[in-house]
N, C-alpha and C. Protein backbone atom coordinates (compact mmCIF):
# COMPACT_ATOMS: atom_id res chain seq x y z
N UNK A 1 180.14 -69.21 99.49
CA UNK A 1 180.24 -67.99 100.28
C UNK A 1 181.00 -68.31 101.56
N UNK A 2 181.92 -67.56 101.45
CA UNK A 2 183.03 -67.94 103.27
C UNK A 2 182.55 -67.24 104.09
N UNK A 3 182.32 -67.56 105.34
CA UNK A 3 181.91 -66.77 106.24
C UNK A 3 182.81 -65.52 106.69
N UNK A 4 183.98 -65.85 106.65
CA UNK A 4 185.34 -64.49 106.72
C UNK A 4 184.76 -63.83 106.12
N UNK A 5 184.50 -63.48 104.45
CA UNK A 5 183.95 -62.43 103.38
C UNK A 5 182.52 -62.22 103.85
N UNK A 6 181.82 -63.03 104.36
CA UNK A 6 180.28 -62.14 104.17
C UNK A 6 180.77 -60.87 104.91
N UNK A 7 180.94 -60.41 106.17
CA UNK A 7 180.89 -58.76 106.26
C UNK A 7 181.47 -58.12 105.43
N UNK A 8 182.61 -58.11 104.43
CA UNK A 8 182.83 -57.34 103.66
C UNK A 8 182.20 -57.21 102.43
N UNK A 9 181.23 -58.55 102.08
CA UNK A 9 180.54 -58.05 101.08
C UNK A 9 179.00 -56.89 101.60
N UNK A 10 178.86 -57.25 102.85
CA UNK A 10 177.79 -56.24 102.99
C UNK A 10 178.02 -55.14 103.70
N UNK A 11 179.23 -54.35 103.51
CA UNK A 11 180.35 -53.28 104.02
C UNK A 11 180.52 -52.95 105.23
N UNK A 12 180.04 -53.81 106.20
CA UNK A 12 180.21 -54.13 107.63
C UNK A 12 181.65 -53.47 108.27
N UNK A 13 182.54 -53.95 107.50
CA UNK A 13 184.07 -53.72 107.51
C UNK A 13 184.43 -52.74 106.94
N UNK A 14 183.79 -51.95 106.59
CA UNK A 14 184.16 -50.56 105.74
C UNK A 14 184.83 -49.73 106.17
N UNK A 15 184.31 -49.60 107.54
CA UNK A 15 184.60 -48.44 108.40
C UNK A 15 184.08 -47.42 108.38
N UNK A 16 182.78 -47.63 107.99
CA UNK A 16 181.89 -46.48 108.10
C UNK A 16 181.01 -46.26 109.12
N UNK A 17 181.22 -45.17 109.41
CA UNK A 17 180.43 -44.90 111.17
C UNK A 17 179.16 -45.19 111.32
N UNK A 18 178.22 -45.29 110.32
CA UNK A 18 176.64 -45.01 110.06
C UNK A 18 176.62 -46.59 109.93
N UNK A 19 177.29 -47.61 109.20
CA UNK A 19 177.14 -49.12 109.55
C UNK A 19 177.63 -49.05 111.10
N UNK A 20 178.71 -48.88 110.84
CA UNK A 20 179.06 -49.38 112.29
C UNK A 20 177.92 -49.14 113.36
N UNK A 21 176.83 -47.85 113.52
CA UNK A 21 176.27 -47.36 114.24
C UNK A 21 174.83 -48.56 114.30
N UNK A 22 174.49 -48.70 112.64
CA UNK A 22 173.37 -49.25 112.65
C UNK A 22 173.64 -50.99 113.15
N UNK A 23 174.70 -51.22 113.06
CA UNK A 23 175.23 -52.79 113.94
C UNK A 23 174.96 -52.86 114.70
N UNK A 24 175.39 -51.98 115.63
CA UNK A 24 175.42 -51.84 117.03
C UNK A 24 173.82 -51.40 117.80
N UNK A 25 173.27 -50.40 116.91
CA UNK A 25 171.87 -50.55 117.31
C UNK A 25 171.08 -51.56 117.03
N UNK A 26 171.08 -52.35 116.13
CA UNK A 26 170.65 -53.72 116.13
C UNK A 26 171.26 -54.74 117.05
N UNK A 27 172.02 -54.76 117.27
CA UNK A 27 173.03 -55.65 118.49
C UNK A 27 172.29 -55.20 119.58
N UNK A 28 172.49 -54.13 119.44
CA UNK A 28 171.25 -53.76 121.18
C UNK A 28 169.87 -53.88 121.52
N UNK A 29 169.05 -53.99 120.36
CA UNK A 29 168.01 -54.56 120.13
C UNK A 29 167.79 -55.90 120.20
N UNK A 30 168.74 -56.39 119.74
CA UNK A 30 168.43 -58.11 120.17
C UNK A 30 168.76 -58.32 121.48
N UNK A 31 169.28 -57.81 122.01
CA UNK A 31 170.00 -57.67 123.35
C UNK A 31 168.12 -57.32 124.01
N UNK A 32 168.37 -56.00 123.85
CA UNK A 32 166.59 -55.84 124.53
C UNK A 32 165.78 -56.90 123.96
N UNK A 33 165.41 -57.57 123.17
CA UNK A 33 164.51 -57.97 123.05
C UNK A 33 164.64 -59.54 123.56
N UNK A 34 165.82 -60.10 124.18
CA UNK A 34 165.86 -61.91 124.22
C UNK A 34 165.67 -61.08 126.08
N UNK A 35 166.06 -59.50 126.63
CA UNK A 35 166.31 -59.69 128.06
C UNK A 35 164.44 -59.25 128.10
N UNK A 36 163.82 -58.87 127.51
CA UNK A 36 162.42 -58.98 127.65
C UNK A 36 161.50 -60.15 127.78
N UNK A 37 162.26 -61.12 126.80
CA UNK A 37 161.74 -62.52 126.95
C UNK A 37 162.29 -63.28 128.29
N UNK A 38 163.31 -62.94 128.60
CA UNK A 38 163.58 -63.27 129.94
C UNK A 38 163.21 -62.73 130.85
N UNK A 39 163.41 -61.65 131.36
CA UNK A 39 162.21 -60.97 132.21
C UNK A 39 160.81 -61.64 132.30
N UNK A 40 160.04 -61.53 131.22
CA UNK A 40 158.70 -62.14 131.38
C UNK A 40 158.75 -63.85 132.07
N UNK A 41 159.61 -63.87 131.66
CA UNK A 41 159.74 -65.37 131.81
C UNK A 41 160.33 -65.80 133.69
N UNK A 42 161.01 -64.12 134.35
CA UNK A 42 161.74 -64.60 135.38
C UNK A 42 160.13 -63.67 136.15
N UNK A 43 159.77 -62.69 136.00
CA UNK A 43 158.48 -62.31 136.54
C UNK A 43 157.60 -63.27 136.92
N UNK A 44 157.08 -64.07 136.24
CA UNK A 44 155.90 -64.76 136.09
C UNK A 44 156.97 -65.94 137.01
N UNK A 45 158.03 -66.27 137.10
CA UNK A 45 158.53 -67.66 138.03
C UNK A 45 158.50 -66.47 139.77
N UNK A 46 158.65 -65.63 139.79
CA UNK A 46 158.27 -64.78 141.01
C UNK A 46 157.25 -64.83 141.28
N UNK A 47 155.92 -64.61 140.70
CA UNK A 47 154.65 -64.39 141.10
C UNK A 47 154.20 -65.65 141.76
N UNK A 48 154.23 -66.92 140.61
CA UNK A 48 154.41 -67.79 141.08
C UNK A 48 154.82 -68.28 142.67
N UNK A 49 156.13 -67.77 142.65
CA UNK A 49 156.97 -68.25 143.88
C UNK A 49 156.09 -67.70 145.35
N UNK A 50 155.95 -66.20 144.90
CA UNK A 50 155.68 -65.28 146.21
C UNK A 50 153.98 -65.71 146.15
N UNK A 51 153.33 -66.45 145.65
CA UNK A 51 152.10 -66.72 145.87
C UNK A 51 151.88 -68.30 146.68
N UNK A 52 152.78 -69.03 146.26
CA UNK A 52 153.32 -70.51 147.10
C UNK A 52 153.42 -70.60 148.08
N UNK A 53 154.76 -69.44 148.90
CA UNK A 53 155.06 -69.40 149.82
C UNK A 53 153.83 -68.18 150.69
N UNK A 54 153.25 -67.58 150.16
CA UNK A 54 152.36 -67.04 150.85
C UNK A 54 150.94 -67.89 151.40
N UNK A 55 150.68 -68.74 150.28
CA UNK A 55 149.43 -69.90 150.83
C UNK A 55 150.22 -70.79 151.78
N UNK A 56 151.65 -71.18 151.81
CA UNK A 56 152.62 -71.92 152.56
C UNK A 56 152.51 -71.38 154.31
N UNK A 57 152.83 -69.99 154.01
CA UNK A 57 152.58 -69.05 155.53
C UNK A 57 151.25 -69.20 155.85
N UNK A 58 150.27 -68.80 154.93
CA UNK A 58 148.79 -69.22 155.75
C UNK A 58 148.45 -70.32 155.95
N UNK A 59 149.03 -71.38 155.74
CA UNK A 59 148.42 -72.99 155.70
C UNK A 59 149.32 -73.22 157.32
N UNK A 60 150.45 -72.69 157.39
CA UNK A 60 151.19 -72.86 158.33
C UNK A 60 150.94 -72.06 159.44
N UNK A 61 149.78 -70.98 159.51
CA UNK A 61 149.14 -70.11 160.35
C UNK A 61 147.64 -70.80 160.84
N UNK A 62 147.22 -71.33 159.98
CA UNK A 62 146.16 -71.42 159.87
C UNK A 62 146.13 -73.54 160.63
N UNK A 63 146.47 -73.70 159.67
CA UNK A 63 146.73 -75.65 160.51
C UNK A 63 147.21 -76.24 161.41
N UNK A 64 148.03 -75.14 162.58
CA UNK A 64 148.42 -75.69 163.87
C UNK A 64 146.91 -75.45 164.48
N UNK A 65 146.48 -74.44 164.43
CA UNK A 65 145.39 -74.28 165.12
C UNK A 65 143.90 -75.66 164.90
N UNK A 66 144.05 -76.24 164.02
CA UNK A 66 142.89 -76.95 163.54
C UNK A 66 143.10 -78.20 163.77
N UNK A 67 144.19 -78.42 163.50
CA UNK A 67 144.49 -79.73 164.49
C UNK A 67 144.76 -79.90 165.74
């Protein structure tokens, strides 16, 4: 099987609007679904972050005074 011919055996190349359509809505779906996995993945490195630097500000509020 050549990789050139696989879309034309599964009429990809046809030129039919209703493939063409359903390509492209699957193309956009994987699209949403790897930027969801990233998202979760860049959320949770934020929460993270803004919780660090917030014990960072109170440790730094809080430890001039105590020493």
């Amino acid at each position: 099987m050549d990789l050139a011919t696989t879309p034309l055996q599964f009429g990809l190349a046809s030129g039919n609007p209703l493939v063409q359509l359903l390509v492209l809505i699957a193309a956009i779906g994987v699209v949403v679904l790897v930027g969801r996995i990233v998202l979760k993945v860049a959320w949770r490195l934020v929460t993270i972050a803004a919780v660090v630097i917030g014990l960072l500000l109170l440790a730094s509020m809080v430890l001039p005074q105590i020493l």
